[in-house]
N, C-alpha and C. Protein backbone atom coordinates (compact mmCIF):
# COMPACT_ATOMS: atom_id res chain seq x y z
N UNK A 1 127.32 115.17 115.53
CA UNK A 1 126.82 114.85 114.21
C UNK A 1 126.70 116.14 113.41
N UNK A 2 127.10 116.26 112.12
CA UNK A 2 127.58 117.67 111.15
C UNK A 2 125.80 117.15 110.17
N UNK A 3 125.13 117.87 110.07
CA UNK A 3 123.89 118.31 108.96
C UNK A 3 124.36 119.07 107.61
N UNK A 4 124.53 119.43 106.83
CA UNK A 4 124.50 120.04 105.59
C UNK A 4 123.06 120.23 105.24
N UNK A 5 122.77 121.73 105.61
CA UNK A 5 121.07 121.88 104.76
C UNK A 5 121.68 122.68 103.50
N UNK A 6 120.89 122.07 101.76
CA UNK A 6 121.52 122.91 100.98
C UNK A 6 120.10 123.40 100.58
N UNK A 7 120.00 125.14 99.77
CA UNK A 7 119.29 125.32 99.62
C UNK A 7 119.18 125.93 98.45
N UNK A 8 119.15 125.86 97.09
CA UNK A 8 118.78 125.80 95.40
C UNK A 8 118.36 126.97 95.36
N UNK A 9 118.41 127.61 94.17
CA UNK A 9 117.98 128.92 93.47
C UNK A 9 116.57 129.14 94.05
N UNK A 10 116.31 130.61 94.08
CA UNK A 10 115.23 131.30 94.64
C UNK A 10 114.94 131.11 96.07
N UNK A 11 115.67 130.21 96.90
CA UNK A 11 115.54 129.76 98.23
C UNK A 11 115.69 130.92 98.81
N UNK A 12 116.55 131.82 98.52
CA UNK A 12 116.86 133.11 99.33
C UNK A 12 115.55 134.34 99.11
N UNK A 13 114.67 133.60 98.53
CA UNK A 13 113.33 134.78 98.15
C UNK A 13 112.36 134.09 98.68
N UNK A 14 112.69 133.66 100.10
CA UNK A 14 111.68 133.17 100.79
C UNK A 14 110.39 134.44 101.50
N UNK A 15 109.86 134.42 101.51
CA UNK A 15 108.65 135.74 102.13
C UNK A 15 108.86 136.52 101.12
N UNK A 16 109.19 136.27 99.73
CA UNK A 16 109.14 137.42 99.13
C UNK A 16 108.25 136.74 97.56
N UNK A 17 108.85 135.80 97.01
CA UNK A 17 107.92 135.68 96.05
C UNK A 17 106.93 134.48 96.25
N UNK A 18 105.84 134.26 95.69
CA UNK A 18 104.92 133.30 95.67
C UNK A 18 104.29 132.80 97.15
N UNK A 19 104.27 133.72 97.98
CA UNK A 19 103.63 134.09 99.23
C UNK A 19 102.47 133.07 99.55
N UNK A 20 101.67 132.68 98.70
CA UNK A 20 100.93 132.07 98.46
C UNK A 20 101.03 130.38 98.30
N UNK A 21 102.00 130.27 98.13
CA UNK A 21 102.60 128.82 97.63
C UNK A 21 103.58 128.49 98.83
N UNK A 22 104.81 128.83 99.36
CA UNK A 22 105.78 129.56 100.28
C UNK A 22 105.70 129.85 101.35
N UNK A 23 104.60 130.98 101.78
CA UNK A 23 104.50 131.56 102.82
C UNK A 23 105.08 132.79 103.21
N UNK A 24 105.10 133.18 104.28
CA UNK A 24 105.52 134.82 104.73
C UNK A 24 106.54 134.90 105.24
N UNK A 25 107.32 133.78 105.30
CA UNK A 25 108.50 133.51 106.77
C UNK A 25 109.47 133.64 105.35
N UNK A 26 110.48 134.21 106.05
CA UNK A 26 111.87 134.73 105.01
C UNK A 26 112.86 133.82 105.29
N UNK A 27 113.97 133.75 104.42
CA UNK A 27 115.00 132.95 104.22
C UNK A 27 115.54 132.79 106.00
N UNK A 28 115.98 134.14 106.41
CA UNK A 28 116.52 134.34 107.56
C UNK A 28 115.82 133.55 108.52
N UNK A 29 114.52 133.52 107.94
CA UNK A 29 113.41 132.64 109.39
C UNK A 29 113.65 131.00 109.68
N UNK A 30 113.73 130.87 108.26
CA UNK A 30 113.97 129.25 107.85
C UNK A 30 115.37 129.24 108.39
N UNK A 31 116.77 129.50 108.66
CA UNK A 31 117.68 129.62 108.75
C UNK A 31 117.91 129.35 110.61
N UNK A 32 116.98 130.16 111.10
CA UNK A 32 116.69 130.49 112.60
C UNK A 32 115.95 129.25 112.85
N UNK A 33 114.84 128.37 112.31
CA UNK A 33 114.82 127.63 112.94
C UNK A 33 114.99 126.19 112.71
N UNK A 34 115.95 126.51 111.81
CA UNK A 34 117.27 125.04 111.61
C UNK A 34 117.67 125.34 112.42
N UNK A 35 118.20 126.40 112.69
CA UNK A 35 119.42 126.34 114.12
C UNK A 35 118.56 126.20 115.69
N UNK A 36 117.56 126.36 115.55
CA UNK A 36 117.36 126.49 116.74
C UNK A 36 116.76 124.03 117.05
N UNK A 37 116.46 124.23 115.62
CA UNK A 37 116.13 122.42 115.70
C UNK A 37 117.79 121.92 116.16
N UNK A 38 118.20 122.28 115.39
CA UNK A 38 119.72 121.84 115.63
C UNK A 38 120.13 121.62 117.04
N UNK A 39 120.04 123.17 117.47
CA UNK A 39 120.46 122.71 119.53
C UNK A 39 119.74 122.18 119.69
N UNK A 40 118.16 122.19 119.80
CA UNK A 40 117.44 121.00 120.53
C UNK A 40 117.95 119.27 120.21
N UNK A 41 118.41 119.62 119.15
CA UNK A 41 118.39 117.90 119.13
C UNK A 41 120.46 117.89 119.13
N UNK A 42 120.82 118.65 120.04
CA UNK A 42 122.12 118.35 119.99
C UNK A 42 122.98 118.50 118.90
N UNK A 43 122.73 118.86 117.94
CA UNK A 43 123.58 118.59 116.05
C UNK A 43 124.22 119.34 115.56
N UNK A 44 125.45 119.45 114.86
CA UNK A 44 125.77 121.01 114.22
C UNK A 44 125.19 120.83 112.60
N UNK A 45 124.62 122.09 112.79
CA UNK A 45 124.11 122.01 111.04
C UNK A 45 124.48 123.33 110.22
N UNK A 46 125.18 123.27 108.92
CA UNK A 46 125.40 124.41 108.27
C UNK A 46 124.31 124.68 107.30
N UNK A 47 124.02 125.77 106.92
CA UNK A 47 122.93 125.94 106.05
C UNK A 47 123.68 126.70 105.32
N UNK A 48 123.25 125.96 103.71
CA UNK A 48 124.02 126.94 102.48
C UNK A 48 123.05 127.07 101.08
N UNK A 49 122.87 128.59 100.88
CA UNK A 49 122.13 128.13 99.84
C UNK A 49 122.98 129.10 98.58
N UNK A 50 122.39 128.51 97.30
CA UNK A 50 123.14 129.28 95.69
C UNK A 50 122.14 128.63 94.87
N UNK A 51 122.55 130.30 94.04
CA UNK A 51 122.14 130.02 92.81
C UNK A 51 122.53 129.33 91.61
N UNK A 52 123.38 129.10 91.87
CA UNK A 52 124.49 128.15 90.90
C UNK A 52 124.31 127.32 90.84
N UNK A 53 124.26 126.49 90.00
CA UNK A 53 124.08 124.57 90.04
C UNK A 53 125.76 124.40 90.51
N UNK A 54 126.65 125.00 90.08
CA UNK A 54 128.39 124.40 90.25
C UNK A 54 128.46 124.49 91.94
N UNK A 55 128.19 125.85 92.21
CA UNK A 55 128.03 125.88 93.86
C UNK A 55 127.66 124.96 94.59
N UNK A 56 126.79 124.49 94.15
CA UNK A 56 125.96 123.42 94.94
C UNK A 56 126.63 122.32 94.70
N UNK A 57 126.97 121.57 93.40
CA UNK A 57 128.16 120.32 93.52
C UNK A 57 129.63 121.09 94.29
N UNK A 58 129.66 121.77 93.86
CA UNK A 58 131.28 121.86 94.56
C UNK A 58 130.73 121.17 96.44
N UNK A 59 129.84 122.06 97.04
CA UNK A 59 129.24 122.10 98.72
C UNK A 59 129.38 120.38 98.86
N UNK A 60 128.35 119.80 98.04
CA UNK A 60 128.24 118.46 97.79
C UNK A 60 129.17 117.49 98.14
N UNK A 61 130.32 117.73 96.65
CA UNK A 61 131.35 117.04 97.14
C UNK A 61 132.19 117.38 98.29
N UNK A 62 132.38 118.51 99.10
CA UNK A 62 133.08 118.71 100.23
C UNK A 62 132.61 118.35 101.03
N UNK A 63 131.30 117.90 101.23
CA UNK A 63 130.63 117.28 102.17
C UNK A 63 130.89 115.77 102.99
N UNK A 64 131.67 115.29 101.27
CA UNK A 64 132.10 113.91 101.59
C UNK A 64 133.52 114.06 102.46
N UNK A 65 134.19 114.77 102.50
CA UNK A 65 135.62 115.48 102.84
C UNK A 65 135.47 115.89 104.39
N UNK A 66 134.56 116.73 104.96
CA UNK A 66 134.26 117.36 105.65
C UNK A 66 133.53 116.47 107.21
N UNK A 67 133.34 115.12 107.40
CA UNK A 67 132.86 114.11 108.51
C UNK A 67 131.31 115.20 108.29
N UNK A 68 130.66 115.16 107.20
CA UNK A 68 129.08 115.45 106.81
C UNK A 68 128.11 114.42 107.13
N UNK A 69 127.61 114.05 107.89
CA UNK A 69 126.75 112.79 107.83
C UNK A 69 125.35 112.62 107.44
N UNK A 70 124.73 114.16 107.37
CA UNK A 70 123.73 113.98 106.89
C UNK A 70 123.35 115.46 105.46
N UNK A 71 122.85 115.16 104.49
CA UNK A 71 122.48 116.33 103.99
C UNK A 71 120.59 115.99 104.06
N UNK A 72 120.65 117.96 103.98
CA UNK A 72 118.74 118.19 103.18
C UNK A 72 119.31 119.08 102.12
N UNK A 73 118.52 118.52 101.14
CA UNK A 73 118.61 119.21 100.49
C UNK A 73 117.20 119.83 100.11
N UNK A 74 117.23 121.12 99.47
CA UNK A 74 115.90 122.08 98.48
C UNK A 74 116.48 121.80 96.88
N UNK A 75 116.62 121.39 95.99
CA UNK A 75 117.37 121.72 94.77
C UNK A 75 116.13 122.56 94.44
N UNK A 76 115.13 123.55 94.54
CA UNK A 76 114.39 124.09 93.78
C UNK A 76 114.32 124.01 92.65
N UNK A 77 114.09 124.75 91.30
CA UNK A 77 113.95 123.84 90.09
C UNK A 77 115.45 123.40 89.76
N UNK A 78 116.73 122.82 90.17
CA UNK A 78 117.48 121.73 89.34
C UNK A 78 116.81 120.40 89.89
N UNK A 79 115.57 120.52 90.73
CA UNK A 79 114.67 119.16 91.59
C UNK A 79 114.59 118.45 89.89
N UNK A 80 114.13 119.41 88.77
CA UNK A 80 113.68 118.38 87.75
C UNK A 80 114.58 118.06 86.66
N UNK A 81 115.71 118.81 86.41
CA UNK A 81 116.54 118.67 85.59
C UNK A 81 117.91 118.32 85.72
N UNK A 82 118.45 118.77 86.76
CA UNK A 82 119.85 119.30 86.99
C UNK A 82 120.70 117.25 87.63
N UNK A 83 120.75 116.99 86.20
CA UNK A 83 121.86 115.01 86.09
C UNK A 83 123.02 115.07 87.05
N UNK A 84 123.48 116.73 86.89
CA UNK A 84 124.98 117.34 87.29
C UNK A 84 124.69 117.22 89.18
N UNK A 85 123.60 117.62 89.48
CA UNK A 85 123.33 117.85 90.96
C UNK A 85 123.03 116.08 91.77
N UNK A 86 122.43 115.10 90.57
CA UNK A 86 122.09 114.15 90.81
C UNK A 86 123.14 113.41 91.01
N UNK A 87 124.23 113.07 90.09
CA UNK A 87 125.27 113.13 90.09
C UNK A 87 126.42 113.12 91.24
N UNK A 88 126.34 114.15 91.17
CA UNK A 88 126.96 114.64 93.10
C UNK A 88 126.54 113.69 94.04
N UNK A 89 125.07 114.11 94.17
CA UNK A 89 124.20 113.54 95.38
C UNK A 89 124.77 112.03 95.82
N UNK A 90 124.63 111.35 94.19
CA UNK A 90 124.99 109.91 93.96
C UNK A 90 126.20 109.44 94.57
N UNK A 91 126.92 110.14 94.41
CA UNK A 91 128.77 109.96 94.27
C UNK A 91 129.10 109.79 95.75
N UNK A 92 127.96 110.82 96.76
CA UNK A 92 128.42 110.76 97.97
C UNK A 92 127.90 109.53 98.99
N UNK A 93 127.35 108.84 98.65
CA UNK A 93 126.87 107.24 99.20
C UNK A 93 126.39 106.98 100.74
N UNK A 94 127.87 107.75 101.32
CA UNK A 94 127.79 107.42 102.22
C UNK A 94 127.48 108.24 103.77
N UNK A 95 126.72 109.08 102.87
CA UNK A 95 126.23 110.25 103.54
C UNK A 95 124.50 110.26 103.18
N UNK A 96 123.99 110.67 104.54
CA UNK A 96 122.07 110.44 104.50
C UNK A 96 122.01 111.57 103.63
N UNK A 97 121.10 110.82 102.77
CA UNK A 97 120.71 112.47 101.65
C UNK A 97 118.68 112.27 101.73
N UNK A 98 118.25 113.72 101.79
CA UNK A 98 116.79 113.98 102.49
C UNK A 98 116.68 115.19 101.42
N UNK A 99 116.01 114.88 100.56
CA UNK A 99 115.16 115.95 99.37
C UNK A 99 113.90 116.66 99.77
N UNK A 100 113.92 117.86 100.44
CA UNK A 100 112.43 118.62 100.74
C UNK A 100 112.39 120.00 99.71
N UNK A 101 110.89 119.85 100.00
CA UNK A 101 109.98 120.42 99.42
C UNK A 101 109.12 121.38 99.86
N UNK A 102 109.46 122.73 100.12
CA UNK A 102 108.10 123.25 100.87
C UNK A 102 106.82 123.09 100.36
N UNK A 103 106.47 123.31 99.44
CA UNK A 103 105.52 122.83 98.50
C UNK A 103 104.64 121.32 98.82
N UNK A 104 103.55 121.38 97.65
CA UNK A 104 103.08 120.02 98.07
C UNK A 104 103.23 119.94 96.46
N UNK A 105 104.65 119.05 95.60
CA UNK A 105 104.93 118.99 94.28
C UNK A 105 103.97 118.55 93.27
N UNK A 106 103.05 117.68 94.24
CA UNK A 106 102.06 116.34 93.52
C UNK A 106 101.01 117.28 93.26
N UNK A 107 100.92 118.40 94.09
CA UNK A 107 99.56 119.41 93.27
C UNK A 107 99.87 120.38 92.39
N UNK A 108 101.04 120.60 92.32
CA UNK A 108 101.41 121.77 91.15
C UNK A 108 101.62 121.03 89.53
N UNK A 109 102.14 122.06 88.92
CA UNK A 109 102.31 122.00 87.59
C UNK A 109 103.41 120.73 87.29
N UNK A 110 102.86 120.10 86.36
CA UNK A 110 103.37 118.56 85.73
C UNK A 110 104.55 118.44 86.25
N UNK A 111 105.61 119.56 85.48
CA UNK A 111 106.88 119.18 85.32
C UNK A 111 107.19 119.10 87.01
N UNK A 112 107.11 119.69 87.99
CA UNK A 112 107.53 119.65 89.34
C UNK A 112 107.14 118.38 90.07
N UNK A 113 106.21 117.34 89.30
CA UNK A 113 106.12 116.30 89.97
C UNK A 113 107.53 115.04 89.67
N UNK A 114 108.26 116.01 89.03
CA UNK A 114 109.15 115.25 88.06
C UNK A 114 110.79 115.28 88.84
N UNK A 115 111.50 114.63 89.44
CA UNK A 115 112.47 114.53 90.50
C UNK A 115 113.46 113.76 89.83
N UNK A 116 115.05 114.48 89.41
CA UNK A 116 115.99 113.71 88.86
C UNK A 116 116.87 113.47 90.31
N UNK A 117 116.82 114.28 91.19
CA UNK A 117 117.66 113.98 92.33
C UNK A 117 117.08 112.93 93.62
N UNK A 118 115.76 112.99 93.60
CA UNK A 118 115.63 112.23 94.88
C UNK A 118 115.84 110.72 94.78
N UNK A 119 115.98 109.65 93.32
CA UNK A 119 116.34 108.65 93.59
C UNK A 119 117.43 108.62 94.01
N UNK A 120 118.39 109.38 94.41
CA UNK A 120 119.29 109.14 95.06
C UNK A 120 119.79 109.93 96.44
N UNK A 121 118.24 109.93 96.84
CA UNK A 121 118.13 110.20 97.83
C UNK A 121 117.32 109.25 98.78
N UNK A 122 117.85 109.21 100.04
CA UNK A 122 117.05 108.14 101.18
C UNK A 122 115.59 107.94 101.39
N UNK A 123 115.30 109.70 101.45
CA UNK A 123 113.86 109.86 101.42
C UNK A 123 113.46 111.10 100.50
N UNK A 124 112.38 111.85 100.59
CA UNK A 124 111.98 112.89 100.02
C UNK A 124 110.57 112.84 100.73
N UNK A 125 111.01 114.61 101.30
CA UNK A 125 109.33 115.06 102.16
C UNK A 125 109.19 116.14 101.69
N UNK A 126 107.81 116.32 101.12
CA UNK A 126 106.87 117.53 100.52
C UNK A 126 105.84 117.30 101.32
N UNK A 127 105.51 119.11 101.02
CA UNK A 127 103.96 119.45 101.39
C UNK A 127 104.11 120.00 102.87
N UNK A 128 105.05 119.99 103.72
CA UNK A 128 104.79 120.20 104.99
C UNK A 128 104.93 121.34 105.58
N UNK A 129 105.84 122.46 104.69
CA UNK A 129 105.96 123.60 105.01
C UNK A 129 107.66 124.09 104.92
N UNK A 130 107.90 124.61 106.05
CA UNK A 130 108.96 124.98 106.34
C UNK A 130 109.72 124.05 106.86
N UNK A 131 108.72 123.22 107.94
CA UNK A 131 108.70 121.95 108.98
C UNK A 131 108.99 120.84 108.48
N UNK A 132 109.20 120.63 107.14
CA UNK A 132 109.52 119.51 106.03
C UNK A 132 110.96 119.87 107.00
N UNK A 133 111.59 120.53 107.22
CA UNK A 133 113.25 120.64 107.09
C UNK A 133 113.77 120.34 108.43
N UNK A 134 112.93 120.29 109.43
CA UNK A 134 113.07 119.59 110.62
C UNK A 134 112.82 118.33 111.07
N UNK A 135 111.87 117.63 109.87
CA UNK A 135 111.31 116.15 109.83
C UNK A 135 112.72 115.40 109.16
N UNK A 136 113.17 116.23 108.19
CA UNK A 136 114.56 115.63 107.40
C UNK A 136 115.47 115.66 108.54
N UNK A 137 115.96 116.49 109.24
CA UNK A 137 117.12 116.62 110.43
C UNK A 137 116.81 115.24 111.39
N UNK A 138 115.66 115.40 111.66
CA UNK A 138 115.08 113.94 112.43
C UNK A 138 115.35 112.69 111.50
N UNK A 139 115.08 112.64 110.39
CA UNK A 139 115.01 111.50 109.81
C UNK A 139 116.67 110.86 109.55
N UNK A 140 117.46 112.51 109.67
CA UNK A 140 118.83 111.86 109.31
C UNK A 140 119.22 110.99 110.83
N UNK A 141 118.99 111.98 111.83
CA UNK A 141 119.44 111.66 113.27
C UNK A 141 119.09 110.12 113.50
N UNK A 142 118.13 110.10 113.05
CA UNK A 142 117.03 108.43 113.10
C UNK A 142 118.28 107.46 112.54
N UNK A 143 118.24 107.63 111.46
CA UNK A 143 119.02 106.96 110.31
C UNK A 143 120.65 106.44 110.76
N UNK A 144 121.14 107.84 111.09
CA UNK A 144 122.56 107.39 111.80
C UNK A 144 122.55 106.51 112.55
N UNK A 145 121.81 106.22 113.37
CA UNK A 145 121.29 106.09 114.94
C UNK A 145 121.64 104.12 114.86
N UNK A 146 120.66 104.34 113.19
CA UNK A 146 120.37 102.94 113.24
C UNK A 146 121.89 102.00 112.37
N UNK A 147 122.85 102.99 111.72
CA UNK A 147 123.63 102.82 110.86
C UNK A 147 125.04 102.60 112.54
């Protein structure tokens, strides 16, 4: 089973900005233990992250191309705006799509409670940490399982 974790602008400034919100663990950390969820549960998973909104549809649609069966996605802020990313997400149907959040969105500032991509997504998990991104890998594995 192929994972696609994608990961949205500022994702790569993990342990570095908003420490407080985020946490101390760096991009590289989050990266290490996708892969290490990954062997435990048997899975290959690529992790890709950009700053680009185009980057991220181009990944998207190759995903459908590529025997992808599950994505996570972070869209960091295109989470509230970005039709173009929603779009994508939409187009690919037939692939598990899982919207996380390190954050807990429902306590921050207005606009972040505000999600153009996750209706077209299966689920969406906030608030849990880093560990949001291993509950999504499970939830896809679940999902196939039952498909």
């Amino acid at each position: 089973m192929k994972i696609l974790v994608i990961n949205g602008p500022n994702l790569n400034f993990l342990g570095i900005r908003e420490k407080t919100i985020y946490g101390n663990e760096d991009y590289d950390y989050l990266v290490d233990m996708i892969g290490k969820a990954a062997d435990e549960r048997n899975v290959s998973v690529e992790c890709f992250q950009s700053n680009h909104e185009g980057d991220i549809i181009d990944r998207i649609q190759a995903a459908y191309f590529d025997e992808t069966c599950g994505i996570v996605i972070n869209p960091g802020a295109y989470t509230h705006y970005s039709y173009a990313i929603r779009d994508a997400l939409a187009s690919v149907e037939s692939i598990i799509k899982v919207e996380v959040h390190i954050s807990n969105i429902n306590e921050r500032e207005e606009f972040r409670k505000i999600s153009v991509t996750a209706p077209v997504c299966d689920t969406q998990i906030f608030g849990h940490g880093l560990g949001g991104y291993v509950e999504a890998i499970d939830f896809i594995i679940e999902k196939a399982k039952k498909n």
